[in-house]
Structure formats: C-alpha cells, structure tokens
N, C-alpha and C. Protein backbone atom coordinates (compact mmCIF):
# COMPACT_ATOMS: atom_id res chain seq x y z
N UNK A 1 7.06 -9.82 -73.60
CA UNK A 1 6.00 -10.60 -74.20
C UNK A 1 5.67 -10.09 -75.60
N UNK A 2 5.64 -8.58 -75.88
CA UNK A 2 5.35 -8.31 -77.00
C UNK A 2 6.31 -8.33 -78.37
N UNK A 3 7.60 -8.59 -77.50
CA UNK A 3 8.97 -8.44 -78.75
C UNK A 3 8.72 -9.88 -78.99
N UNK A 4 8.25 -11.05 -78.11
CA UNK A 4 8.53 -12.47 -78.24
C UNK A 4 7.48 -12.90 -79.45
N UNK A 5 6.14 -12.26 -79.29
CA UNK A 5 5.12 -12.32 -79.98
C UNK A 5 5.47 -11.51 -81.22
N UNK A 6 5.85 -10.56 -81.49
CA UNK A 6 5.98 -9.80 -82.90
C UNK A 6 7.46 -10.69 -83.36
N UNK A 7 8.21 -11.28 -82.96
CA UNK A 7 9.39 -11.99 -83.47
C UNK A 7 9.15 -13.33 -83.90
N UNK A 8 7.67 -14.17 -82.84
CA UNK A 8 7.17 -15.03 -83.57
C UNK A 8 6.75 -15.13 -84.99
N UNK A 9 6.08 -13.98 -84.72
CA UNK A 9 5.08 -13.45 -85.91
C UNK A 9 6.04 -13.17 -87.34
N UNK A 10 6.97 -12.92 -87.22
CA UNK A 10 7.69 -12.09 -88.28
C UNK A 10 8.52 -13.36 -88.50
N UNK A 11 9.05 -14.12 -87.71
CA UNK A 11 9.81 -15.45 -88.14
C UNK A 11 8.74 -16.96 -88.51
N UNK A 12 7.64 -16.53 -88.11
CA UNK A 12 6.13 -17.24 -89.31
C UNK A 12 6.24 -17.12 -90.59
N UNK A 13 6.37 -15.55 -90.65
CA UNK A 13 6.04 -15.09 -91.87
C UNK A 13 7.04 -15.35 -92.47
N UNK A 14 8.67 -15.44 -92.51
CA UNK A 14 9.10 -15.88 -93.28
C UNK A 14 9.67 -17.00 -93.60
N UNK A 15 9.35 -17.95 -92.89
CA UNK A 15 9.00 -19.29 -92.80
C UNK A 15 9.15 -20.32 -93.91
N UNK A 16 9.42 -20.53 -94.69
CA UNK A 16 8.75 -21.63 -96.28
C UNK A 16 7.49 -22.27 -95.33
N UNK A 17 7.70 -22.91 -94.04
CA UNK A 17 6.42 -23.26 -93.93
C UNK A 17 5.06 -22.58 -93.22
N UNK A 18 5.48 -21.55 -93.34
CA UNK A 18 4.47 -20.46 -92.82
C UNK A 18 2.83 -21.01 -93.81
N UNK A 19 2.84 -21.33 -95.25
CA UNK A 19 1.94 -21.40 -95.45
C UNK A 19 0.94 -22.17 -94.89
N UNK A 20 1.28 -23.51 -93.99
CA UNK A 20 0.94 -24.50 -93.36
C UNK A 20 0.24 -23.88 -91.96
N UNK A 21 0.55 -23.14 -91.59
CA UNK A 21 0.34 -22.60 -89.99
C UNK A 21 0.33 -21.42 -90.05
N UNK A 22 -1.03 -21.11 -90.08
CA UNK A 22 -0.94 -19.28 -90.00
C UNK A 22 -0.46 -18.72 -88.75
N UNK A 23 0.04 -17.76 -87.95
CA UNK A 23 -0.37 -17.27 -86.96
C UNK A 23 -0.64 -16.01 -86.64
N UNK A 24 -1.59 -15.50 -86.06
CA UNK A 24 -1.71 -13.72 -86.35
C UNK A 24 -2.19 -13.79 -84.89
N UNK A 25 -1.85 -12.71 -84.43
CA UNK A 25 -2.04 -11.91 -83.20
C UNK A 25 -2.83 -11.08 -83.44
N UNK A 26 -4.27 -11.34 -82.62
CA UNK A 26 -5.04 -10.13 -82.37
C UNK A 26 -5.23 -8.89 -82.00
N UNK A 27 -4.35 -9.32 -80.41
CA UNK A 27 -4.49 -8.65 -79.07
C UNK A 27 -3.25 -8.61 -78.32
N UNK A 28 -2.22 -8.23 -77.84
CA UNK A 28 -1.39 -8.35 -76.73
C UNK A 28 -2.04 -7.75 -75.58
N UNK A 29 -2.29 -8.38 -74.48
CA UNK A 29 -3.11 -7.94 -73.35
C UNK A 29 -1.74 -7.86 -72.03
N UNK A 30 -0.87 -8.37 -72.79
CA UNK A 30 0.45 -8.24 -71.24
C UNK A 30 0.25 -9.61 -71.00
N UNK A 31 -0.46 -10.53 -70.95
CA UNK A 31 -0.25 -11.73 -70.44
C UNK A 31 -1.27 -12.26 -69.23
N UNK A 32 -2.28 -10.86 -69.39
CA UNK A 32 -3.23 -11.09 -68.47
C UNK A 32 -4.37 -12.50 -69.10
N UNK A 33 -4.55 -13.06 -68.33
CA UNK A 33 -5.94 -13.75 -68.22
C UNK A 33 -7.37 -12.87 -68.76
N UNK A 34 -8.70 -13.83 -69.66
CA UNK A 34 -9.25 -13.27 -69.76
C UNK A 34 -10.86 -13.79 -69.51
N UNK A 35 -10.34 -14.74 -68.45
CA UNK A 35 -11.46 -15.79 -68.05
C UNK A 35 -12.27 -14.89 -67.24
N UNK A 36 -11.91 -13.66 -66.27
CA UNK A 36 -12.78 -12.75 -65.70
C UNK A 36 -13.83 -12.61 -66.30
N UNK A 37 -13.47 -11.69 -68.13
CA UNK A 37 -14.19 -11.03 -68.42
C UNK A 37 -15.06 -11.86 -69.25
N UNK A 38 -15.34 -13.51 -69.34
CA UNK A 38 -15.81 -14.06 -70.16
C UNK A 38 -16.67 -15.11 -69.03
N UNK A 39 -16.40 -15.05 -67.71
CA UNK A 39 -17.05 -15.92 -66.90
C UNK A 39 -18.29 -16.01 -66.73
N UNK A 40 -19.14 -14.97 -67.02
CA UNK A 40 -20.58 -14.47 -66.66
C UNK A 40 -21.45 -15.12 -67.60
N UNK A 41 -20.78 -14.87 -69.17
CA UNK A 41 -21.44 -15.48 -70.67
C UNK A 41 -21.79 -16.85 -70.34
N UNK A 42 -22.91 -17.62 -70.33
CA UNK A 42 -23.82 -19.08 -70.12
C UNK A 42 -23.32 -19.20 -68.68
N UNK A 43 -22.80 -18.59 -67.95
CA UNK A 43 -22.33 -19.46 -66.67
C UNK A 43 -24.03 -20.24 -65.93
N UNK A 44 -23.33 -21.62 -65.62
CA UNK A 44 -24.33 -22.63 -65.03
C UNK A 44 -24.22 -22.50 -63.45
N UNK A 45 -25.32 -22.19 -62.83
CA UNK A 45 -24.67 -22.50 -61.37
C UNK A 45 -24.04 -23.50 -60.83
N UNK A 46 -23.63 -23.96 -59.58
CA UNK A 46 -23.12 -24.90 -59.26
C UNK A 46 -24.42 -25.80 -58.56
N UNK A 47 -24.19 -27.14 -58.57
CA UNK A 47 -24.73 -28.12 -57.64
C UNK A 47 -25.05 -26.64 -56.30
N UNK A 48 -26.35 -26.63 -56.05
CA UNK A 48 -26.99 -26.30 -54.55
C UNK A 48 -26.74 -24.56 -54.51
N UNK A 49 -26.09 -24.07 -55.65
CA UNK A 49 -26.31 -23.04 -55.86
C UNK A 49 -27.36 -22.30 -56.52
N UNK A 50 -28.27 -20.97 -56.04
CA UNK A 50 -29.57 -20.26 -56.43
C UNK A 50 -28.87 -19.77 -57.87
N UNK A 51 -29.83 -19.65 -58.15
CA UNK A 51 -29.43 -19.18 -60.17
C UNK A 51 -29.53 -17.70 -59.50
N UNK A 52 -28.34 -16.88 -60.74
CA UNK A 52 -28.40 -15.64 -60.25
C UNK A 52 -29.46 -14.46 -60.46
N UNK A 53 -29.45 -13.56 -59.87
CA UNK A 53 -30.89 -12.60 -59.96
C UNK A 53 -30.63 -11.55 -60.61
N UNK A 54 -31.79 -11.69 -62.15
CA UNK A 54 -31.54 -10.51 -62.98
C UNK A 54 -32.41 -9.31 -61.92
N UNK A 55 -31.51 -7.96 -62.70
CA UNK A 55 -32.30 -6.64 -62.19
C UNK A 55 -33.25 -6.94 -62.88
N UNK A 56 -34.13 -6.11 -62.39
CA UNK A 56 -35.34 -5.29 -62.86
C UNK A 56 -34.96 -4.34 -64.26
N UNK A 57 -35.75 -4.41 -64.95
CA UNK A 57 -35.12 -3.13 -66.32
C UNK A 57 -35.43 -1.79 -65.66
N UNK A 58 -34.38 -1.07 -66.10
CA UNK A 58 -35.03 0.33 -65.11
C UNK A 58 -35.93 1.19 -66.42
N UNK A 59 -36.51 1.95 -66.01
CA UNK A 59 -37.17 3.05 -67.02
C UNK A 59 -36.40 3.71 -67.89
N UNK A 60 -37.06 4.48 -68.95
CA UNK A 60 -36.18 4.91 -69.81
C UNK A 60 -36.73 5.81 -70.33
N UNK A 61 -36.21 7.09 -71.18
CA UNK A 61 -36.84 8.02 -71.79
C UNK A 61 -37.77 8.86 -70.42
N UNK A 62 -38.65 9.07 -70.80
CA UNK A 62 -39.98 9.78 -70.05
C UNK A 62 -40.09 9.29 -69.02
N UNK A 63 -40.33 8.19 -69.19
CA UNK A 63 -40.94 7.55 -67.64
C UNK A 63 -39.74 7.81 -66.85
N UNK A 64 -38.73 7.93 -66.60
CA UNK A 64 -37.76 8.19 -65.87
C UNK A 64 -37.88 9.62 -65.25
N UNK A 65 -38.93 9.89 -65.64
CA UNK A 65 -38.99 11.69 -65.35
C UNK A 65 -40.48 11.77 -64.48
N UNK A 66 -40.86 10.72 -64.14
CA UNK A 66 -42.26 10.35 -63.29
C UNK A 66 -41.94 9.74 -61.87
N UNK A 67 -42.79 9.51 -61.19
CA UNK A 67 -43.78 10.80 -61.45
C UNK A 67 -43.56 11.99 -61.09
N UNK A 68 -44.17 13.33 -62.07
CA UNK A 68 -43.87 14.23 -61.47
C UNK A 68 -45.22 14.94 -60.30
N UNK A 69 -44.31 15.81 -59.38
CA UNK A 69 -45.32 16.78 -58.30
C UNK A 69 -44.94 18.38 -58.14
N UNK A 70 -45.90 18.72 -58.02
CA UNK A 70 -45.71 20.32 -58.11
C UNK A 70 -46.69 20.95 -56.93
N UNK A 71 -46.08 20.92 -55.94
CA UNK A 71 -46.58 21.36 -54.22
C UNK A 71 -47.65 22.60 -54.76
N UNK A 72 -47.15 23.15 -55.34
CA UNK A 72 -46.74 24.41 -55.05
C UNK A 72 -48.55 24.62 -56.02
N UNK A 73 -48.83 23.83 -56.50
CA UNK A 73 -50.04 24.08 -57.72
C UNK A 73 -50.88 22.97 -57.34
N UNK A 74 -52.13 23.22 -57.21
CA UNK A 74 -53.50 22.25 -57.22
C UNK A 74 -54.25 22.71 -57.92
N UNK A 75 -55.32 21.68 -58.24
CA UNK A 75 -56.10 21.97 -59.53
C UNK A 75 -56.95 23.11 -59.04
N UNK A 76 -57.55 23.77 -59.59
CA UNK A 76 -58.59 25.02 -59.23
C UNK A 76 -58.47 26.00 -60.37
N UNK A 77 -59.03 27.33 -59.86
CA UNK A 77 -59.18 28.27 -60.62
C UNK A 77 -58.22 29.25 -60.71
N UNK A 78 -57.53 29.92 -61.62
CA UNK A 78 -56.41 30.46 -61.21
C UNK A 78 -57.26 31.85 -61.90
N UNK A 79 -57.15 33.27 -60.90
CA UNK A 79 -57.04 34.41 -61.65
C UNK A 79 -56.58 34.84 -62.69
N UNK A 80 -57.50 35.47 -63.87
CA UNK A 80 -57.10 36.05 -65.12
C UNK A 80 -56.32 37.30 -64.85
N UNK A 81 -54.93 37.50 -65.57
CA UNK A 81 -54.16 38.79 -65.20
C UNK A 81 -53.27 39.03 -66.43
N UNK A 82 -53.10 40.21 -66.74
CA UNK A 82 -52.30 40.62 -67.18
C UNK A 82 -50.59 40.31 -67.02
N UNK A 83 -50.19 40.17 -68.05
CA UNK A 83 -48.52 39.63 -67.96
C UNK A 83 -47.56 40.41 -68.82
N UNK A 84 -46.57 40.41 -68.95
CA UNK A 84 -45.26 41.29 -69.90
C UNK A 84 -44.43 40.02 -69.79
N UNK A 85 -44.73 39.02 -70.62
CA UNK A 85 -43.38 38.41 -70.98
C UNK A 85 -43.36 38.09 -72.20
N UNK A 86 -42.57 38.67 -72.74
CA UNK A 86 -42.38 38.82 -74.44
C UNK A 86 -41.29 37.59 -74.89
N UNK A 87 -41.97 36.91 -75.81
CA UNK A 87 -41.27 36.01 -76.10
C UNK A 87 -41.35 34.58 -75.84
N UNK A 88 -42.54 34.65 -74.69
CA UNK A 88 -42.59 33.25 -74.39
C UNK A 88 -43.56 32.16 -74.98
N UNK A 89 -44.38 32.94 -75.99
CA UNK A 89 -45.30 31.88 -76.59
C UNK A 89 -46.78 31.54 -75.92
N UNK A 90 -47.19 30.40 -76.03
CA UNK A 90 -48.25 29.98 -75.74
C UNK A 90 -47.54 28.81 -74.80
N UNK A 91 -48.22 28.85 -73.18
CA UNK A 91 -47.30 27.73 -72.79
C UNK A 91 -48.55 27.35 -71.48
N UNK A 92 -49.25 26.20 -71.59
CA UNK A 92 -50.04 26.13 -70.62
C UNK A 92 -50.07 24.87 -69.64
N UNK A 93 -50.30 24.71 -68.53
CA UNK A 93 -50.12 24.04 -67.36
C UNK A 93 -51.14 23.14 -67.29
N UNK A 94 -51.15 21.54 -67.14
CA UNK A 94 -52.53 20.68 -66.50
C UNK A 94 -51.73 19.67 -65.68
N UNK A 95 -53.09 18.97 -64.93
CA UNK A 95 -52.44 17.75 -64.56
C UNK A 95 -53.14 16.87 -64.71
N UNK A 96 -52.86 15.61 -63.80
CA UNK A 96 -53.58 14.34 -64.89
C UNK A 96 -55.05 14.22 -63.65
N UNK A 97 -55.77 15.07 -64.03
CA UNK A 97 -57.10 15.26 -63.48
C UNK A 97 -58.06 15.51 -64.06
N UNK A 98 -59.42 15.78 -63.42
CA UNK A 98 -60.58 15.61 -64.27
C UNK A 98 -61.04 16.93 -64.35
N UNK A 99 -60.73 18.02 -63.70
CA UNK A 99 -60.61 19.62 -64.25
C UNK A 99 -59.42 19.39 -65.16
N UNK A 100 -58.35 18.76 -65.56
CA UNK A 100 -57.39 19.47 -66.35
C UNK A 100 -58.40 18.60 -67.83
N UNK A 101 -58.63 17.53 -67.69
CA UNK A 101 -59.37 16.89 -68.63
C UNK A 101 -60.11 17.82 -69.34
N UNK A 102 -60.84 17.91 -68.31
CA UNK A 102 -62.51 19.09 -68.82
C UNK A 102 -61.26 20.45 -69.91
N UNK A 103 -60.75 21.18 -69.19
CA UNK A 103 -60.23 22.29 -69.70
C UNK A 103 -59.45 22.21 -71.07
N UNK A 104 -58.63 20.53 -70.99
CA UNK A 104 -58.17 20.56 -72.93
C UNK A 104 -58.97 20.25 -73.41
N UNK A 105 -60.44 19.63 -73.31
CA UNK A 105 -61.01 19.38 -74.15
C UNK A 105 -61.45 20.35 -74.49
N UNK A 106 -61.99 21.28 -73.58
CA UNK A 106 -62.34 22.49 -73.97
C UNK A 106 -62.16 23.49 -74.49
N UNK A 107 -60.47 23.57 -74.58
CA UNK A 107 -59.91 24.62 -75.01
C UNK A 107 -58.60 23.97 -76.75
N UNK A 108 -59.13 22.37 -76.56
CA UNK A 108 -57.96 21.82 -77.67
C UNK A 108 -58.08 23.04 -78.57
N UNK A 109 -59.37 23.22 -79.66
CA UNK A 109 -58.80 24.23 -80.68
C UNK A 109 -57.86 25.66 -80.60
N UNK A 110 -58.19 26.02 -79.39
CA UNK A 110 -57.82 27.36 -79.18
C UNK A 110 -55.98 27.05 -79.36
N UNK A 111 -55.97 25.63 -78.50
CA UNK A 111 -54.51 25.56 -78.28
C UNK A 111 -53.47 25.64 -79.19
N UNK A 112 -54.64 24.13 -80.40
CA UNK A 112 -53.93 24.34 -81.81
C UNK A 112 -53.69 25.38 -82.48
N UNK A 113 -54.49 26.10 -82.50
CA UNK A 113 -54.19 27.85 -83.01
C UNK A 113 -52.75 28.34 -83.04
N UNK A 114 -53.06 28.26 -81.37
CA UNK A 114 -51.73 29.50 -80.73
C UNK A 114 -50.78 28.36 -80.61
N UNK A 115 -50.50 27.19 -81.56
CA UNK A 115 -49.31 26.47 -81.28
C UNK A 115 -49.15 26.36 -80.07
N UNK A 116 -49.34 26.13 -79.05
CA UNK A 116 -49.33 26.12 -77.41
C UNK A 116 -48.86 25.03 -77.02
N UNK A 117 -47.64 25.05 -76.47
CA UNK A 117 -47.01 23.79 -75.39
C UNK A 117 -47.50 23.53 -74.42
N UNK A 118 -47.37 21.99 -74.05
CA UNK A 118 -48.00 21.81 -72.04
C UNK A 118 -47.23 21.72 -71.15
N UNK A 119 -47.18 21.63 -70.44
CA UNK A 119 -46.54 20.29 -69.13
C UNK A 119 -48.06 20.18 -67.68
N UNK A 120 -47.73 19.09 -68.10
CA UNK A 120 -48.24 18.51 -67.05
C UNK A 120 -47.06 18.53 -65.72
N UNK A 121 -47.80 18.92 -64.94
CA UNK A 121 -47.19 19.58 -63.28
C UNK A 121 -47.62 18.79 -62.81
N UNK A 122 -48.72 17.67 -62.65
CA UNK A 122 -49.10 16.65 -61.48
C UNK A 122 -49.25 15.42 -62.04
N UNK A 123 -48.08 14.31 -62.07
CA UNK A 123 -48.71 12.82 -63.39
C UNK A 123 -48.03 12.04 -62.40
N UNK A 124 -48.81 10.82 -62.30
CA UNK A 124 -47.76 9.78 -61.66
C UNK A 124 -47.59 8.94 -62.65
N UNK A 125 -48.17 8.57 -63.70
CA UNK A 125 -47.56 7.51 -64.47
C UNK A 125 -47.70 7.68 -66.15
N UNK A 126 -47.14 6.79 -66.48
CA UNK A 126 -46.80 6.98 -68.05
C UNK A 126 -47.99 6.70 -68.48
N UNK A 127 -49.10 5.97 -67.90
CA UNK A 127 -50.51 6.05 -68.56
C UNK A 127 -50.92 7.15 -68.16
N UNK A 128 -50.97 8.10 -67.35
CA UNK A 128 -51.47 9.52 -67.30
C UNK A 128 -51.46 10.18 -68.34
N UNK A 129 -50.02 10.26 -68.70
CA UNK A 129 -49.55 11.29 -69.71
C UNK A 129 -50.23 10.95 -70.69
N UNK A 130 -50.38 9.54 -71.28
CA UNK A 130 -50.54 8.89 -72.79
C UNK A 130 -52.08 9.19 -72.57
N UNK A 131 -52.31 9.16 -71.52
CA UNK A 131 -54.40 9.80 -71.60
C UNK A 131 -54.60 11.14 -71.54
N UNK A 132 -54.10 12.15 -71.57
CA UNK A 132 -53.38 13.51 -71.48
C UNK A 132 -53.74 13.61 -73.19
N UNK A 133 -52.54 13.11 -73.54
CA UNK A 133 -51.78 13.49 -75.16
C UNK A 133 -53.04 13.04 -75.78
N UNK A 134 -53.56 11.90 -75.77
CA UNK A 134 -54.97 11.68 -76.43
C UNK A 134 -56.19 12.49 -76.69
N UNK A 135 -55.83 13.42 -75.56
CA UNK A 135 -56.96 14.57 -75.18
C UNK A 135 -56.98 15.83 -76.40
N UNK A 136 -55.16 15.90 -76.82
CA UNK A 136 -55.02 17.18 -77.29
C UNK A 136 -54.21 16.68 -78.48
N UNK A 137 -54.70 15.44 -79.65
CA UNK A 137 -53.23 14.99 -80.16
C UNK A 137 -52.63 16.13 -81.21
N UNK A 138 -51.44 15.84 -81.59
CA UNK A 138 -50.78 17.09 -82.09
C UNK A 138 -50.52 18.34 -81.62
N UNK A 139 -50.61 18.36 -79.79
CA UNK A 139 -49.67 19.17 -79.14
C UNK A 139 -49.24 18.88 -78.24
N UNK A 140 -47.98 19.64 -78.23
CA UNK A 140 -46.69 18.64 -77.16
C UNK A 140 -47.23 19.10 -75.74
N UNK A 141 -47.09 17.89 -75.26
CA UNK A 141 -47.02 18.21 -74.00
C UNK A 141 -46.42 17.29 -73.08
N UNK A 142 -45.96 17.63 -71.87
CA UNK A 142 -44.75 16.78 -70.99
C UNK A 142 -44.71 17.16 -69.99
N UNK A 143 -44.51 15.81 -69.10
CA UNK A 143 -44.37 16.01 -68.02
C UNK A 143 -42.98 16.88 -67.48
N UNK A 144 -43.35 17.88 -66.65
CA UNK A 144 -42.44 18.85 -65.69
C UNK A 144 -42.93 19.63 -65.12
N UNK A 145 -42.18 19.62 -63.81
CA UNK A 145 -42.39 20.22 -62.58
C UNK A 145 -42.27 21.52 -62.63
N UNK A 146 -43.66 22.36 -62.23
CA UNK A 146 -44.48 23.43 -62.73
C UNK A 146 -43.57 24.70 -61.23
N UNK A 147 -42.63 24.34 -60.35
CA UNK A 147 -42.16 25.18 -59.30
C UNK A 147 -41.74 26.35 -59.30
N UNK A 148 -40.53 26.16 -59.98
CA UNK A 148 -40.09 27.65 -60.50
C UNK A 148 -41.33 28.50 -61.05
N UNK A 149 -41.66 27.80 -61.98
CA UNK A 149 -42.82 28.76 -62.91
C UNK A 149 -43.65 29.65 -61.90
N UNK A 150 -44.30 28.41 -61.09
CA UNK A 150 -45.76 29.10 -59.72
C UNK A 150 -45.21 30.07 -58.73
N UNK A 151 -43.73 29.59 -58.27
CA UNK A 151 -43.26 31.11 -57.59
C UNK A 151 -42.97 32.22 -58.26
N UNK A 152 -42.33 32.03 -59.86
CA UNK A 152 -42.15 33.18 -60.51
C UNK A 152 -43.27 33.94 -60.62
N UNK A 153 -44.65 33.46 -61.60
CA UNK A 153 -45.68 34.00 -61.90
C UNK A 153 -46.30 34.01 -60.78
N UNK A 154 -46.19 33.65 -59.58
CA UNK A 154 -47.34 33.59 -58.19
C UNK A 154 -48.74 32.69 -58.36
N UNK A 155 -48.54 31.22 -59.08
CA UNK A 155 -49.59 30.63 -59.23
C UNK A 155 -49.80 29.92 -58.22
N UNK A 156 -50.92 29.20 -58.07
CA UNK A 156 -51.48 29.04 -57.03
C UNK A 156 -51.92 27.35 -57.51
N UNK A 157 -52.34 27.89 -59.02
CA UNK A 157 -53.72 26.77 -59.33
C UNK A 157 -53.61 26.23 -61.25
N UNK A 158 -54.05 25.02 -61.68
CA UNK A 158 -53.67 24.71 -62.66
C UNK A 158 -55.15 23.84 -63.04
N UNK A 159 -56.13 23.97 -64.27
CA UNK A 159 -55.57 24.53 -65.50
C UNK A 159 -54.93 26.12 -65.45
N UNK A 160 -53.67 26.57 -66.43
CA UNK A 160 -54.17 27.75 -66.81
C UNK A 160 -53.27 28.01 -68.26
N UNK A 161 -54.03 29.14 -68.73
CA UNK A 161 -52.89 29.03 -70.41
C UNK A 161 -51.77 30.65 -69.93
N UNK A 162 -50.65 30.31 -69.90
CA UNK A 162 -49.88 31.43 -69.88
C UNK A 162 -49.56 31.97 -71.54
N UNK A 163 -49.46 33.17 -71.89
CA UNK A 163 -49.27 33.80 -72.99
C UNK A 163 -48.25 35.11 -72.68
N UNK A 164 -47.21 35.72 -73.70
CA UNK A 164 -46.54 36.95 -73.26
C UNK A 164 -47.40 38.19 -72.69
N UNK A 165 -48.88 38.05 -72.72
CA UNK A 165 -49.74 38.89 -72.32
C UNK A 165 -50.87 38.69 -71.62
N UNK A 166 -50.74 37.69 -70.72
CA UNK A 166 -50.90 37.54 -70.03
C UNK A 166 -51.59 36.00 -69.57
N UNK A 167 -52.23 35.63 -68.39
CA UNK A 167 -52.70 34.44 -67.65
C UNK A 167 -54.27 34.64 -67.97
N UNK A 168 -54.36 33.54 -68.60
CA UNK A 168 -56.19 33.22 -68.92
C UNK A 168 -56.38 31.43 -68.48
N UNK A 169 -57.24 31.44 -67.31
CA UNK A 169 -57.69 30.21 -66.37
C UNK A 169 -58.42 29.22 -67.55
C-alpha cells in the first residue's frame, strides 16, 4: 500500500498534468478504516434510542485531595512542650472548626512573622478551606492529613503551632 501510494505520488508529480490535480498524502495508516475514531464527533442517536450520558466532571487540583481526616487529632488543647527539630520552620495544624477559627484569628500576626505554613488536618470541602485562607490571607495553608505528624510528635489535639523548638497550643 505504501510503495503504491508513494509511486502514485511521484508519477503525479511528474505528470505535465500534475498541475491540474494535486495529490499529497497525509497519512498512510495501512489501509485501516477511520470511521471508529471519528464516530463519536456529532453522533445523533438513533430513532428510540436514549441520548448518551455525559460523566460528571471529576475534581481537579485541591479538591481532589478532600476531604481530608485525621483520626488521630480532634480539636482541643494540646500541651505546650519542648521540641529539637532543627530545620523545620514554623509549621502549624487547624481544622475547619470554630476553635481552629478562634486560634488564626488570634494568632494571624504572630503567624505572619514566623512565615508559618498550615494544613488543615480536618476539611471536608473546598468551601472550608477557602473560609480557612480568608482567616489568615497571605499564608499558605492546605489541606493534609495531619497522621504521620500526631504519631511522630504524639499529638493528640489541633490548634497547635509546631516550631524547631518546640509545640505552643
């Protein structure tokens, strides 16, 4: 098929009347059909046939990461303690509750200070978060699951601000 098609092509071209009739080859596909891959584009149903059913759009970005839960942490008071982890910054824990509320409002400046990251450990929805971020704008914060962290450090309870020196509720 492809020697028949490139021999067309080349006995076009030198043609005298080639100028009359172009022919150019796009594609050699082998000779396959390509009505498969073009059947779907406007297709009309048939007489007594249901029109077909779009998906749902799925989520994307963030919301695909909701909701999150963190067993392991409920809101409350968490003990002030001393810590040794060098290097880790300002990194503090809420969830989408009305103690974690109370506590950024309370503590936004401090946060801005110490450049301080969040995650929210308890959000079910993308309006959580976006009422969250409103609370503290101009610091990041995101939803993720707070697990590892609460067995490493032995937390219990969230608000709290972790620092390389330690846990302040």
């Amino acid at each position: 098929m492809k020697k028949t098609c490139f021999i067309l092509l080349m006995v076009g071209m030198l043609s005298p009347l080639s100028g009359q009739c172009a022919l150019t080859v796009i594609a050699d596909l082998g000779g396959q059909p390509t009505d498969d891959y073009f059947s779907a584009i406007n297709r009309q149903p048939a007489a007594g046939e249901a029109p077909p059913v779009m998906a749902a759009p799925r989520p994307s970005g963030e919301a695909t990461m909701l909701p999150v839960s963190t067993p392991e942490l409920t809101p409350g008071r968490e003990t002030a303690r001393p810590l040794k982890l060098p290097g880790i910054g300002a990194l503090f824990l809420v969830g989408d509750d009305a103690l974690s509320r109370r506590w950024l409002a309370d503590n936004r400046d401090r946060l801005q200070k110490m450049n301080a990251a969040g995650m929210i450990v308890n959000v079910q929805s993308q309006q959580g978060v976006a009422s969250l971020r409103e609370l503290v704008p101009g610091i990041t914060l995101a939803p993720a699951s707070g697990s590892s962290l609460a067995r490493r450090l032995q937390l219990s309870h969230y608000p709290v601000l972790i620092t390389d020196a330690g846990l302040t509720p």
